[in-house]
N, C-alpha and C. Protein backbone atom coordinates (compact mmCIF):
# COMPACT_ATOMS: atom_id res chain seq x y z
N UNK A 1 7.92 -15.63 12.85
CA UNK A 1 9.17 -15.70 12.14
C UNK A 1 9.38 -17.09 11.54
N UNK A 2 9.12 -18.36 12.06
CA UNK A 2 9.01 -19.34 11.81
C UNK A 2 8.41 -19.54 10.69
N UNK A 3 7.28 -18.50 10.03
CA UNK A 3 6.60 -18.84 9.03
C UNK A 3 7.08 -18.13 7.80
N UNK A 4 8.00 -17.17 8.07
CA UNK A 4 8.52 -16.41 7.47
C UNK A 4 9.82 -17.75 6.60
N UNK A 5 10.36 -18.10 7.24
CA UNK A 5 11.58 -19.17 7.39
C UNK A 5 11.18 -20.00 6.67
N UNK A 6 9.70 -20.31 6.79
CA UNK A 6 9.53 -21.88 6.14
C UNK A 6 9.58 -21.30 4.49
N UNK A 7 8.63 -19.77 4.72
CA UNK A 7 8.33 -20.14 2.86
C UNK A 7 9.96 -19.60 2.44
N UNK A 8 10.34 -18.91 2.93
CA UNK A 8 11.86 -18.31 2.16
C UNK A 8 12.26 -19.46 1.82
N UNK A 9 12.45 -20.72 2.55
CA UNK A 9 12.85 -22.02 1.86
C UNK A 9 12.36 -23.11 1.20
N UNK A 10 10.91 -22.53 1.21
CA UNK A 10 10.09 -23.70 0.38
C UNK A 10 9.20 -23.14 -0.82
N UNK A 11 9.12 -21.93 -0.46
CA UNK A 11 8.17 -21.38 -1.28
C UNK A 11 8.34 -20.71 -2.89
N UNK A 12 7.97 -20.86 -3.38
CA UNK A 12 7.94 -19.75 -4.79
C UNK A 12 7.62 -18.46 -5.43
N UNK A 13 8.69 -17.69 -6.01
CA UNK A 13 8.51 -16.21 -6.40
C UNK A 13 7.21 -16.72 -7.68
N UNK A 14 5.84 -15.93 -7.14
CA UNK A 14 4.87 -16.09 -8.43
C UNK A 14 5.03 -15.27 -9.50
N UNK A 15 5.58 -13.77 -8.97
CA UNK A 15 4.92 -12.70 -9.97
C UNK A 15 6.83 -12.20 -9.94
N UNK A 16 6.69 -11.49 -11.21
CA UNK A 16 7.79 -11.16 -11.87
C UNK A 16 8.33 -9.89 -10.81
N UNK A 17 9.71 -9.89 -10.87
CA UNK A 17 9.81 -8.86 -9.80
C UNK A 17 9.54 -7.42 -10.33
N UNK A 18 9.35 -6.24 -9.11
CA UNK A 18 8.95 -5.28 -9.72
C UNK A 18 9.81 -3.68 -8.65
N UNK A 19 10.31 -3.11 -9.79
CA UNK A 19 10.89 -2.08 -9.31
C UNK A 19 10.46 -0.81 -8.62
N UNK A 20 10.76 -0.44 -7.47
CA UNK A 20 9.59 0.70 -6.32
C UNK A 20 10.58 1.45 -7.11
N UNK A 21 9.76 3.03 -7.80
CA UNK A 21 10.03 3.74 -7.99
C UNK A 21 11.04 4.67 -7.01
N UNK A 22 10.19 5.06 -6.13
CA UNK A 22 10.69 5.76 -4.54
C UNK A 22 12.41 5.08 -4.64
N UNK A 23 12.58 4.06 -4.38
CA UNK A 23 13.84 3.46 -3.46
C UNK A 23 14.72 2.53 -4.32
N UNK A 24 13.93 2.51 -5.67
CA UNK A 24 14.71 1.38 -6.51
C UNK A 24 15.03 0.26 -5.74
N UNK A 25 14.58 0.29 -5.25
CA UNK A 25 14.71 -1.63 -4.40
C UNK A 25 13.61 -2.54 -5.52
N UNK A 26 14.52 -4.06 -5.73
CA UNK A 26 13.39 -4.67 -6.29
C UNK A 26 12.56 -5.60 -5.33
N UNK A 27 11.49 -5.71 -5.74
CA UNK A 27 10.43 -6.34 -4.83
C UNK A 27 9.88 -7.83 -5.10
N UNK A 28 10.12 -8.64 -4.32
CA UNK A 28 9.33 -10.15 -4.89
C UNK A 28 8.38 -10.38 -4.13
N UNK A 29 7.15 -11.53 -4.74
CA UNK A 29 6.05 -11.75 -4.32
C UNK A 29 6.45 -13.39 -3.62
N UNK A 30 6.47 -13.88 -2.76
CA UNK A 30 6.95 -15.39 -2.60
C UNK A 30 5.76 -16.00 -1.88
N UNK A 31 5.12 -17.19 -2.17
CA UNK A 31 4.15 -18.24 -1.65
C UNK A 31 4.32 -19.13 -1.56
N UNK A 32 3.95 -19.97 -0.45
CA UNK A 32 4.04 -21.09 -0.05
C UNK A 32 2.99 -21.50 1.19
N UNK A 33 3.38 -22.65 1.64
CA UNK A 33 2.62 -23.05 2.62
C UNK A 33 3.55 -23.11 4.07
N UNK A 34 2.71 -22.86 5.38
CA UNK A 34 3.51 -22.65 6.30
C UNK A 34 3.40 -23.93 6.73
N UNK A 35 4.26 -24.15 8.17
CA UNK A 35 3.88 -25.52 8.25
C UNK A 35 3.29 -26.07 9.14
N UNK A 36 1.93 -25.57 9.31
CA UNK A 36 0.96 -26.08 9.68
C UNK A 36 -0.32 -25.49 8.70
N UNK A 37 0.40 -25.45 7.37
CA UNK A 37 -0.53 -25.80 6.54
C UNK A 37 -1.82 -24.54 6.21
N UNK A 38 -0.64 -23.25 6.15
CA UNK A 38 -1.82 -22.13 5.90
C UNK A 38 -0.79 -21.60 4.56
N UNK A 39 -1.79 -21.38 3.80
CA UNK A 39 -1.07 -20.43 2.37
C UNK A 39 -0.43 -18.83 3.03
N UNK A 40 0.32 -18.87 2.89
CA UNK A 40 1.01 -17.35 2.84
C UNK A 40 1.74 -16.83 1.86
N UNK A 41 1.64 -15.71 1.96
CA UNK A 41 2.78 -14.60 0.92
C UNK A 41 3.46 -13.76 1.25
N UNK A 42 4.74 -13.37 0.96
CA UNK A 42 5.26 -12.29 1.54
C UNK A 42 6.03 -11.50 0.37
N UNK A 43 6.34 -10.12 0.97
CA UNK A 43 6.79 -9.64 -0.13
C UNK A 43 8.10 -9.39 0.47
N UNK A 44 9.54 -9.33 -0.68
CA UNK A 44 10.77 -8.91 -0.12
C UNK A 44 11.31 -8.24 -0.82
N UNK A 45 12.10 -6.70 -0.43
CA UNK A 45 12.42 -5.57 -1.47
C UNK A 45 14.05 -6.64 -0.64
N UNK A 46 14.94 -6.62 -2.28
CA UNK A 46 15.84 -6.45 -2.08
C UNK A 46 16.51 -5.76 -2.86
N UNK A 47 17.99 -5.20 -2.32
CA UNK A 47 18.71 -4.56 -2.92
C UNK A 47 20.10 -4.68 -2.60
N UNK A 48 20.88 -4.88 -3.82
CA UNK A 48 22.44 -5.55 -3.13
C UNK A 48 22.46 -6.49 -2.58
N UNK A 49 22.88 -6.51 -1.44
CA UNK A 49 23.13 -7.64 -0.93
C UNK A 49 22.36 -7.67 0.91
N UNK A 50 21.14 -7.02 0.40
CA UNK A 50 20.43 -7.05 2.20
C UNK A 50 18.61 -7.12 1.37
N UNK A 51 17.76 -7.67 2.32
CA UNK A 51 16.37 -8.00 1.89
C UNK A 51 15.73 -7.77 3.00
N UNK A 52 15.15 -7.02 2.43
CA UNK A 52 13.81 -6.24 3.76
C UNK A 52 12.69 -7.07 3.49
N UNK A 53 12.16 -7.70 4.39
CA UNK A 53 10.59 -7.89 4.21
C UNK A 53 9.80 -6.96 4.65
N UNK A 54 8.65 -6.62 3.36
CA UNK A 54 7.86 -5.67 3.68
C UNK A 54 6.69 -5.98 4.67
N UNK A 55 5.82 -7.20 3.98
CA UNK A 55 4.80 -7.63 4.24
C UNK A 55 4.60 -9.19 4.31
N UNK A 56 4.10 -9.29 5.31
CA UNK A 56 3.36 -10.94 5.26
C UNK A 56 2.02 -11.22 5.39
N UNK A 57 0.90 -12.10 4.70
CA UNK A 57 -0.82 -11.75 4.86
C UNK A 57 -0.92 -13.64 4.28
N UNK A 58 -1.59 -13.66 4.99
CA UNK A 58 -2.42 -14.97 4.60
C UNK A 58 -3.31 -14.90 3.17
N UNK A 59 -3.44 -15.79 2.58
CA UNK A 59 -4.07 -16.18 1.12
C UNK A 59 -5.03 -16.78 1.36
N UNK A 60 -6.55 -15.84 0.83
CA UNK A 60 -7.59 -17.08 1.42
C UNK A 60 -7.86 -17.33 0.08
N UNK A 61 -7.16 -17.01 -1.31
CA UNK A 61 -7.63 -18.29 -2.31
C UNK A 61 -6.09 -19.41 -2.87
């Protein structure tokens, strides 16, 4: 969770957001570095005013 925390506040949306057909939630791509220094990404559907994280995966480029 900690790593989750760091990039939500440090990190950057790369890719343009994108709309899930299914649920109309929109989805962002966010990267950053955790802090001990591993690339991560996560993705977050939000909608209104609540944000699900879907996914979190390490970046090996």
């Amino acid at each position: 969770m900690q790593d989750v925390l760091a990039i939500c506040k440090s990190g950057a949306v790369v890719m343009a957001p994108g709309k899930d057909i299914k649920t109309g939630q929109w989805k962002y791509r966010i990267e950053g570095i955790t802090p001990d220094r591993r690339k991560v990404a996560l993705v977050v559907a939000c909608r209104l005013e609540r944000a699900v994280f879907i996914t979190v995966f390490e970046r090996t480029s």
